[in-house]
N, C-alpha and C. Protein backbone atom coordinates (compact mmCIF):
# COMPACT_ATOMS: atom_id res chain seq x y z
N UNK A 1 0.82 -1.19 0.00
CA UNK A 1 0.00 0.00 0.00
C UNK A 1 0.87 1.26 0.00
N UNK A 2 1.74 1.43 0.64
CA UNK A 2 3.06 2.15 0.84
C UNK A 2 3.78 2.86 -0.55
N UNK A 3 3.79 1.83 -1.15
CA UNK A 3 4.59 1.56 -2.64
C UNK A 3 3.15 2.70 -3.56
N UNK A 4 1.69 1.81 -3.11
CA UNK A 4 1.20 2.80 -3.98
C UNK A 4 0.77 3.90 -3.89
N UNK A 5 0.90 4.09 -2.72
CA UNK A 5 0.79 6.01 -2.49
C UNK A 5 1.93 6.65 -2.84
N UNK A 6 3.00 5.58 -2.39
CA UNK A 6 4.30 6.86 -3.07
C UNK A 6 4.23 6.73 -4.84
N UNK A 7 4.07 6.26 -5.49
CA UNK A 7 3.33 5.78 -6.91
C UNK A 7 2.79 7.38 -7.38
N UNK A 8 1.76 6.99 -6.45
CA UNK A 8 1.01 8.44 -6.74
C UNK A 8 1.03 9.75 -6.68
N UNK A 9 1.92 9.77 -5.72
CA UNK A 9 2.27 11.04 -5.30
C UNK A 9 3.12 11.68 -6.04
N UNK A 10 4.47 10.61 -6.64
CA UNK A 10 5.11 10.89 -7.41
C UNK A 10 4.99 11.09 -9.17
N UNK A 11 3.41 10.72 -9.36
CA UNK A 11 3.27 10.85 -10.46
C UNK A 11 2.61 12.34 -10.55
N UNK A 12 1.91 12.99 -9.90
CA UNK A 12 1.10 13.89 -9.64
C UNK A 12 2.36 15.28 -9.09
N UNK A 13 3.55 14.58 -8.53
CA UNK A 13 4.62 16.02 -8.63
C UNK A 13 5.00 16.14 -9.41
N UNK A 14 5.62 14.71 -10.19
CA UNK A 14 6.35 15.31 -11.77
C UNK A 14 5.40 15.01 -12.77
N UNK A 15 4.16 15.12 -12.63
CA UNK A 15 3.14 15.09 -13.67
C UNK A 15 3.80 13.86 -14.80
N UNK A 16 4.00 13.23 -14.68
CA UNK A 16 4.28 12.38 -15.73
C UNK A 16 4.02 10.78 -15.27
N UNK A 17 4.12 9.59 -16.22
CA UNK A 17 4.08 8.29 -16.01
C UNK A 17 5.27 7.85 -16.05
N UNK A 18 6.14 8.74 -17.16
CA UNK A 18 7.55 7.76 -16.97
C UNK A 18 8.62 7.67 -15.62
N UNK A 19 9.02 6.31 -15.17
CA UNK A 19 9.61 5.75 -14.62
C UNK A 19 10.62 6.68 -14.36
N UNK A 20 11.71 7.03 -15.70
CA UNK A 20 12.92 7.38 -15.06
C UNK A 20 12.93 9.14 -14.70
N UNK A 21 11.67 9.47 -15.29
CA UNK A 21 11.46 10.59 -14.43
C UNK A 21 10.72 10.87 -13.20
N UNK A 22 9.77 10.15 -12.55
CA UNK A 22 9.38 9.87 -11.34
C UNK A 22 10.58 9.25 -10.65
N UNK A 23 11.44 8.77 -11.11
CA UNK A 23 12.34 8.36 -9.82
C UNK A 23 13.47 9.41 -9.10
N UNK A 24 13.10 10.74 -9.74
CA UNK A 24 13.88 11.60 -9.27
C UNK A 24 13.10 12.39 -8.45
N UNK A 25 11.68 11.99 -8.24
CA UNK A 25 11.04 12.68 -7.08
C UNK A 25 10.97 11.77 -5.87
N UNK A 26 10.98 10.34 -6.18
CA UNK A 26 10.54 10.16 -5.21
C UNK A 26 11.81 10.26 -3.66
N UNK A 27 13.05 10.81 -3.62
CA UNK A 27 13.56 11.30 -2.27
C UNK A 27 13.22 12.02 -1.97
N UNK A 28 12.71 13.05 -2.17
CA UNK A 28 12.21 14.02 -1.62
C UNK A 28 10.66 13.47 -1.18
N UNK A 29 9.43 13.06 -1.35
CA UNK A 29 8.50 12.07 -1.01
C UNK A 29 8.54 11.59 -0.43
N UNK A 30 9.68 11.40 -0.24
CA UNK A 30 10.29 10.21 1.33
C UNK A 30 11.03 10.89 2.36
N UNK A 31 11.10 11.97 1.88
CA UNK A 31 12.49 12.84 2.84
C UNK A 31 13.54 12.01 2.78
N UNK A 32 14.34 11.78 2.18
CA UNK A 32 15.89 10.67 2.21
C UNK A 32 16.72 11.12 0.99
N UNK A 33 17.77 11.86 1.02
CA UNK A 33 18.37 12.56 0.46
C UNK A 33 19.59 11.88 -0.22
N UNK A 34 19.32 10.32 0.55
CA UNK A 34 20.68 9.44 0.98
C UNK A 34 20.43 8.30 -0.19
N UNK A 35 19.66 8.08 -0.89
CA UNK A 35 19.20 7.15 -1.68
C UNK A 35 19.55 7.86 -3.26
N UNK A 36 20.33 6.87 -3.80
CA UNK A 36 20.21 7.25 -5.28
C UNK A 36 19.16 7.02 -6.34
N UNK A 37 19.21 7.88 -7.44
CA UNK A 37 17.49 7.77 -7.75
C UNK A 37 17.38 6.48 -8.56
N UNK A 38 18.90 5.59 -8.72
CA UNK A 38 18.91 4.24 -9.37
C UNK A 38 17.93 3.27 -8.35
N UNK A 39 18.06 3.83 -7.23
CA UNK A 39 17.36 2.99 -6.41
C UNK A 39 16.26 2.68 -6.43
N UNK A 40 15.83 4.24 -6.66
CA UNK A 40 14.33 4.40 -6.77
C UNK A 40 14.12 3.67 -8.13
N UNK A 41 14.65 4.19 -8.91
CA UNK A 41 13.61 3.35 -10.41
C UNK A 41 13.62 2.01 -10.01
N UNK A 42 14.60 1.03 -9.56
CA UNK A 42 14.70 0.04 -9.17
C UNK A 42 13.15 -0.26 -8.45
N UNK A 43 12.94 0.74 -7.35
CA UNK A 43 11.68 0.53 -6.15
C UNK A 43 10.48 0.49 -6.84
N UNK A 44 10.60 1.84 -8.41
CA UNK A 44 9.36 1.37 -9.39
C UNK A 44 9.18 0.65 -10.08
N UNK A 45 10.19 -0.26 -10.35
CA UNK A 45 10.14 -1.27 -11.40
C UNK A 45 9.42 -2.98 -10.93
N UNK A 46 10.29 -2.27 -9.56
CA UNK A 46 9.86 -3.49 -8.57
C UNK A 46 8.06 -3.67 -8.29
N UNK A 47 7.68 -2.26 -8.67
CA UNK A 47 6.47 -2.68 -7.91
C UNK A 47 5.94 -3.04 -9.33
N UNK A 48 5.69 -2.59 -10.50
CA UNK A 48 4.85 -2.46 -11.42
C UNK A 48 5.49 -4.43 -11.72
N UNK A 49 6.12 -4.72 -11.30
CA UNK A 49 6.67 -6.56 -11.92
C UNK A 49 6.05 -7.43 -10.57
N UNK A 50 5.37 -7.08 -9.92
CA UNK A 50 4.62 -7.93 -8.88
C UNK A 50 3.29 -8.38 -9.81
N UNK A 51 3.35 -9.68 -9.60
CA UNK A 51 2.49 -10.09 -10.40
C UNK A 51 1.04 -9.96 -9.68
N UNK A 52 0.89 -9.54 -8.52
CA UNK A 52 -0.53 -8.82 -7.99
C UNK A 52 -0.83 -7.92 -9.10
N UNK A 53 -0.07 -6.89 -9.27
CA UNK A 53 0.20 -5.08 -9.64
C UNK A 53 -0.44 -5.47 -11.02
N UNK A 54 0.66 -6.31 -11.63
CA UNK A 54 0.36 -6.80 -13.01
C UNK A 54 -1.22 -6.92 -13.30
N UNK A 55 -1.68 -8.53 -12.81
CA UNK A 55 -2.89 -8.59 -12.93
C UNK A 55 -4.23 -7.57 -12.37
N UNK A 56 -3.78 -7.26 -11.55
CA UNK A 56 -4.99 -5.48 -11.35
C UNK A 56 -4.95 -4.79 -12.48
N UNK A 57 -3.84 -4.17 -12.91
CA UNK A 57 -3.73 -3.36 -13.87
C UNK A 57 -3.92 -3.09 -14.93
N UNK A 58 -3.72 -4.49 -15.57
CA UNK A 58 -4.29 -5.11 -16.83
C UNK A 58 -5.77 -5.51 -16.45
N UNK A 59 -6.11 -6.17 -15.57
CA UNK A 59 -7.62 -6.34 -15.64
C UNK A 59 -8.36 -5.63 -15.80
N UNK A 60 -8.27 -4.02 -15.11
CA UNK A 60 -8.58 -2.41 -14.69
C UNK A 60 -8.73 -1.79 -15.93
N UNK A 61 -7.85 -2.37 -16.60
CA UNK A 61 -7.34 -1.75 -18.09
C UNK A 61 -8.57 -2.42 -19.12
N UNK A 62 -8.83 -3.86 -19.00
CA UNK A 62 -9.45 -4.50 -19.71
C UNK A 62 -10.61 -3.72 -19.63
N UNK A 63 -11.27 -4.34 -18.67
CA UNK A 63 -12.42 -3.27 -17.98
C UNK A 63 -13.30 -2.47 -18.23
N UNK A 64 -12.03 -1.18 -18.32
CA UNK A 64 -12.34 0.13 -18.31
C UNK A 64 -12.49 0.39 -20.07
N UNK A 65 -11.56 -0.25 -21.24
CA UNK A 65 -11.43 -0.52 -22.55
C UNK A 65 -13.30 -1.39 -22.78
N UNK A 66 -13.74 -2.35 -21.87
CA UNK A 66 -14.84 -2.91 -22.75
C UNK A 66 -15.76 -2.01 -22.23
N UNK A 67 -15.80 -1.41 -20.94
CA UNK A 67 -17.22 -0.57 -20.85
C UNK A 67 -17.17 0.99 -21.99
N UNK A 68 -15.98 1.17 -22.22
CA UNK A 68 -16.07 2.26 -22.93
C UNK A 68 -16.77 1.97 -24.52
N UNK A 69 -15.76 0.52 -25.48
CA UNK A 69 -16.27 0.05 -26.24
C UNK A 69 -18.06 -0.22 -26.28
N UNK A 70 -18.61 -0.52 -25.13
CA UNK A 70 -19.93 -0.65 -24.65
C UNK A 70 -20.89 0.45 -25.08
N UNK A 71 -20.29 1.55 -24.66
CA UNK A 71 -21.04 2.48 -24.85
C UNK A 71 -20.98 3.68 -25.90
């Protein structure tokens, strides 16, 4: 849960989806000045390859693609 608030937060400071630019916000998000931002992309890569994350996301995706087709 942790993982996905900082997710969010960090997408909504640097307005963007990509990875290797959200990973330069998220020390500051965390207050930790001490972490390199290799780390971080590492921490986002990590989460989006959990195969929980995976299957939500894509399902969410499916979903949201047939109710639109629907209507």
């Amino acid at each position: 849960m942790k993982n996905l608030v900082l997710v969010g937060c960090a997408i909504l400071l640097k307005e963007t989806v990509n990875l290797n630019k959200l990973k330069n916000g998220i020390g500051s998000i965390l207050e930790n000045d001490q972490t390199l931002p290799h780390s971080h992309y590492r921490r986002l890569t990590r989460f989006f390859d959990e195969p929980i994350a995976k299957r939500q996301l894509w399902n969410r995706s499916a979903e949201a693609m047939a109710h639109d087709l629907a209507h």
